[in-house]
C-alpha atoms as a PDB file:
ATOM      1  CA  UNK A   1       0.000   0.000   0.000  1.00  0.00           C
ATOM      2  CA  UNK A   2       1.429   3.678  -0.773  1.00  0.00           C
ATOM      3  CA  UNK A   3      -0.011   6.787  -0.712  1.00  0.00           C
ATOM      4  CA  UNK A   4      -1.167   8.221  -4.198  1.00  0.00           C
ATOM      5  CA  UNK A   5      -2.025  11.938  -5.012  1.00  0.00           C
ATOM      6  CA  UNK A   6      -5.308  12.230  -7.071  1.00  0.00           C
ATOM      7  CA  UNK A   7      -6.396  15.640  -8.641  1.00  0.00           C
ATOM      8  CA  UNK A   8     -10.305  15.663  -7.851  1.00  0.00           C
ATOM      9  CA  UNK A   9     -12.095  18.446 -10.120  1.00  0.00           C
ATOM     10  CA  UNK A  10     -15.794  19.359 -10.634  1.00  0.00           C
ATOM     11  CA  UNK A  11     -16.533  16.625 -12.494  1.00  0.00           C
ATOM     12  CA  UNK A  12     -17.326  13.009 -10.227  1.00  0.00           C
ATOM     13  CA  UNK A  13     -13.464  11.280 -10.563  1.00  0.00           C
ATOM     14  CA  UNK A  14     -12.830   7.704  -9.302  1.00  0.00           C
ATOM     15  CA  UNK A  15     -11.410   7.316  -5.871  1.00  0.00           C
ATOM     16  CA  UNK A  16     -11.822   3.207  -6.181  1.00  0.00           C
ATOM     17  CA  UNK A  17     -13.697   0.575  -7.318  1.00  0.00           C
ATOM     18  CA  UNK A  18     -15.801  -2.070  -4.948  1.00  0.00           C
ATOM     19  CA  UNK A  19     -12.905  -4.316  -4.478  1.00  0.00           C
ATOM     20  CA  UNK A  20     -11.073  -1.955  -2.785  1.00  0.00           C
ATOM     21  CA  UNK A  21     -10.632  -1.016   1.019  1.00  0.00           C
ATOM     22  CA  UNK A  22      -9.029   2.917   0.881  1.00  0.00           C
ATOM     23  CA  UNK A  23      -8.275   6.035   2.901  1.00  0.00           C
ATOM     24  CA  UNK A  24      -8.818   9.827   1.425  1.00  0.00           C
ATOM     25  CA  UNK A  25      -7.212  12.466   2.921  1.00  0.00           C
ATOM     26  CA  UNK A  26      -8.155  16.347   1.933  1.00  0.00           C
ATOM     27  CA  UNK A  27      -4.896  18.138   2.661  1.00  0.00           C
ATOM     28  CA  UNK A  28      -5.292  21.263   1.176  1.00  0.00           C
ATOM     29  CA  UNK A  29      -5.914  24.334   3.302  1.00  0.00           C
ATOM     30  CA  UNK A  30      -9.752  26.040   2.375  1.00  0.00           C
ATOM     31  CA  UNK A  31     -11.228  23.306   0.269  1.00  0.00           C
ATOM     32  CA  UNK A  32     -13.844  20.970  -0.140  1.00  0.00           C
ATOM     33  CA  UNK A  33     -14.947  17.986  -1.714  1.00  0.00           C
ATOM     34  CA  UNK A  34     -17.858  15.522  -1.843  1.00  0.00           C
ATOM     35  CA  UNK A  35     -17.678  12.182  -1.775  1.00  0.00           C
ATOM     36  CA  UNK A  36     -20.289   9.561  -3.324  1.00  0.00           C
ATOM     37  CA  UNK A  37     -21.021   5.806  -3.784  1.00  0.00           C
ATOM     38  CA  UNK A  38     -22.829   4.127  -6.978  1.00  0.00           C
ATOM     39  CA  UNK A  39     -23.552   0.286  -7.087  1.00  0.00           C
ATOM     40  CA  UNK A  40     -22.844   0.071 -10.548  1.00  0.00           C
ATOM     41  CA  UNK A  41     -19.454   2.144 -11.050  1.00  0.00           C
ATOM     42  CA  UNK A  42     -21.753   4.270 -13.205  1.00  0.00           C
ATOM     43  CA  UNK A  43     -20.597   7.947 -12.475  1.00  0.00           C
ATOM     44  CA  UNK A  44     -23.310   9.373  -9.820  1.00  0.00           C
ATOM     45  CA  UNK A  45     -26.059  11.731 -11.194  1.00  0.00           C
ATOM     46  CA  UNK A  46     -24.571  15.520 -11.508  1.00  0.00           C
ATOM     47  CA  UNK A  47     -27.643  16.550  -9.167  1.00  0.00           C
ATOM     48  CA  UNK A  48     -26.354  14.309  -6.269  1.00  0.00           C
ATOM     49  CA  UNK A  49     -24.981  15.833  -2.760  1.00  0.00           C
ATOM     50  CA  UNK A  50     -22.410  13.361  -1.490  1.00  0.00           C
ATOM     51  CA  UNK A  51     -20.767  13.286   1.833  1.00  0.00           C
ATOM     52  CA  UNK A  52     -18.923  16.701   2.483  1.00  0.00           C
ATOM     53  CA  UNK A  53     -15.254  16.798   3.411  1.00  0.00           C
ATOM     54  CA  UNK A  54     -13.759  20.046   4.292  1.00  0.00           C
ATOM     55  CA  UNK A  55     -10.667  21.444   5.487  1.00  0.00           C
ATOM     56  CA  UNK A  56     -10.875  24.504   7.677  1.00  0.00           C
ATOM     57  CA  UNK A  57      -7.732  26.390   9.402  1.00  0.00           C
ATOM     58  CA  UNK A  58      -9.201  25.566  12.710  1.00  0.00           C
ATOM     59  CA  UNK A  59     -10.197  21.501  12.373  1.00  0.00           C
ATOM     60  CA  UNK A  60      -7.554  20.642   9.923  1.00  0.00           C
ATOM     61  CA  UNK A  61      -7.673  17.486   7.962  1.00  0.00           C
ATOM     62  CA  UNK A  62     -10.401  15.634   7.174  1.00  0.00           C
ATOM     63  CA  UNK A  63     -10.533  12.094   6.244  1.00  0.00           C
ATOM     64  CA  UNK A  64     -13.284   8.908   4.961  1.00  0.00           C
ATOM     65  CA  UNK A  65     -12.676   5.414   4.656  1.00  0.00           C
ATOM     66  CA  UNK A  66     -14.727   2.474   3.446  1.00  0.00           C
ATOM     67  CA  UNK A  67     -15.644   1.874   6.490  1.00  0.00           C
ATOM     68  CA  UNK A  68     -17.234   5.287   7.070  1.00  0.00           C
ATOM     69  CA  UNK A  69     -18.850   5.121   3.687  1.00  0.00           C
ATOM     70  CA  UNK A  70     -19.531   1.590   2.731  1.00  0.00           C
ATOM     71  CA  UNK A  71     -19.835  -0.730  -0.196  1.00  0.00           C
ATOM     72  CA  UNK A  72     -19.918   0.491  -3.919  1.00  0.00           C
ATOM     73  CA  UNK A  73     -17.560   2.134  -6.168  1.00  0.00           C
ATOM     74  CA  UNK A  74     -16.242   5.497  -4.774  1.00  0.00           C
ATOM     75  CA  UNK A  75     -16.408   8.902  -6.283  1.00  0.00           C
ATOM     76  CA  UNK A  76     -15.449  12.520  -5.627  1.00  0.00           C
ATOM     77  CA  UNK A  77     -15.645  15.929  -7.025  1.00  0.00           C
ATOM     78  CA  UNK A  78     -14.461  19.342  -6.024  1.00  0.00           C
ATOM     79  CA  UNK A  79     -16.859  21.877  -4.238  1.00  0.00           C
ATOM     80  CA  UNK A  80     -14.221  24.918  -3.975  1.00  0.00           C
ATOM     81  CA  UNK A  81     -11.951  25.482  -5.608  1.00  0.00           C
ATOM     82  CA  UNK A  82     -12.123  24.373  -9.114  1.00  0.00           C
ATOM     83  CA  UNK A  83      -9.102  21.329  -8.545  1.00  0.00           C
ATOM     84  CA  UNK A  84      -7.913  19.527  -5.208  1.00  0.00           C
ATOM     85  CA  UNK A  85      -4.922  17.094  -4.984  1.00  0.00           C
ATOM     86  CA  UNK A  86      -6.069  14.603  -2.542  1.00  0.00           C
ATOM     87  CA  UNK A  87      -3.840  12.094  -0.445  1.00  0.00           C
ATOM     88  CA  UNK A  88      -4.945   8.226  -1.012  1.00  0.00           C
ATOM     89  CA  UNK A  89      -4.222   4.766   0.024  1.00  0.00           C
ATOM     90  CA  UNK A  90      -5.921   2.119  -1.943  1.00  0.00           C
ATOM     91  CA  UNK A  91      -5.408  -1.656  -0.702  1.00  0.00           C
ATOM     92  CA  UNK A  92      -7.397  -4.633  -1.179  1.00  0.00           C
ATOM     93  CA  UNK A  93      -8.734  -6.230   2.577  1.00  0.00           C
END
């Protein structure tokens, strides 16, 4: 297992498939993603609101893990700003 930087933009990106345990880190100082689940490994609806991860001056990090989230195939996508490097770990359990 080693840590992998992925570039999450507006658009719903892959974070891993259902095989997959992992760990997302947000890293980056005043931004925010979402983070969403599909059964299929269909991209989720544009509409959806997925699980909010934010990271404020005051809290830090934030973090989610299958474990936190579940089965299915994992997405996320930016809320502010436009691109976000992430921090993963994929491995399979």
């Amino acid at each position: 297992m080693a840590t992998t930087n992925l570039t999450v933009t507006a658009a719903w990106t892959v974070v891993c498939d259902n095989t997959k345990d992992f760990l997302l880190t947000l890293p980056t100082a005043d931004a925010e993603i979402e983070v969403a689940t599909t059964d299929a490994g269909a991209d989720p609806n544009a509409a959806l609101v997925g699980h909010r991860l934010v990271y404020g001056r005051l809290v830090g990090k934030d973090s989610l893990n299958r474990a936190l989230i579940g089965t299915g195939h994992v997405f996320a996508r930016t809320i502010s700003p436009a691109s976000v490097v992430v921090a993963l770990n994929l491995w399979v359990p």
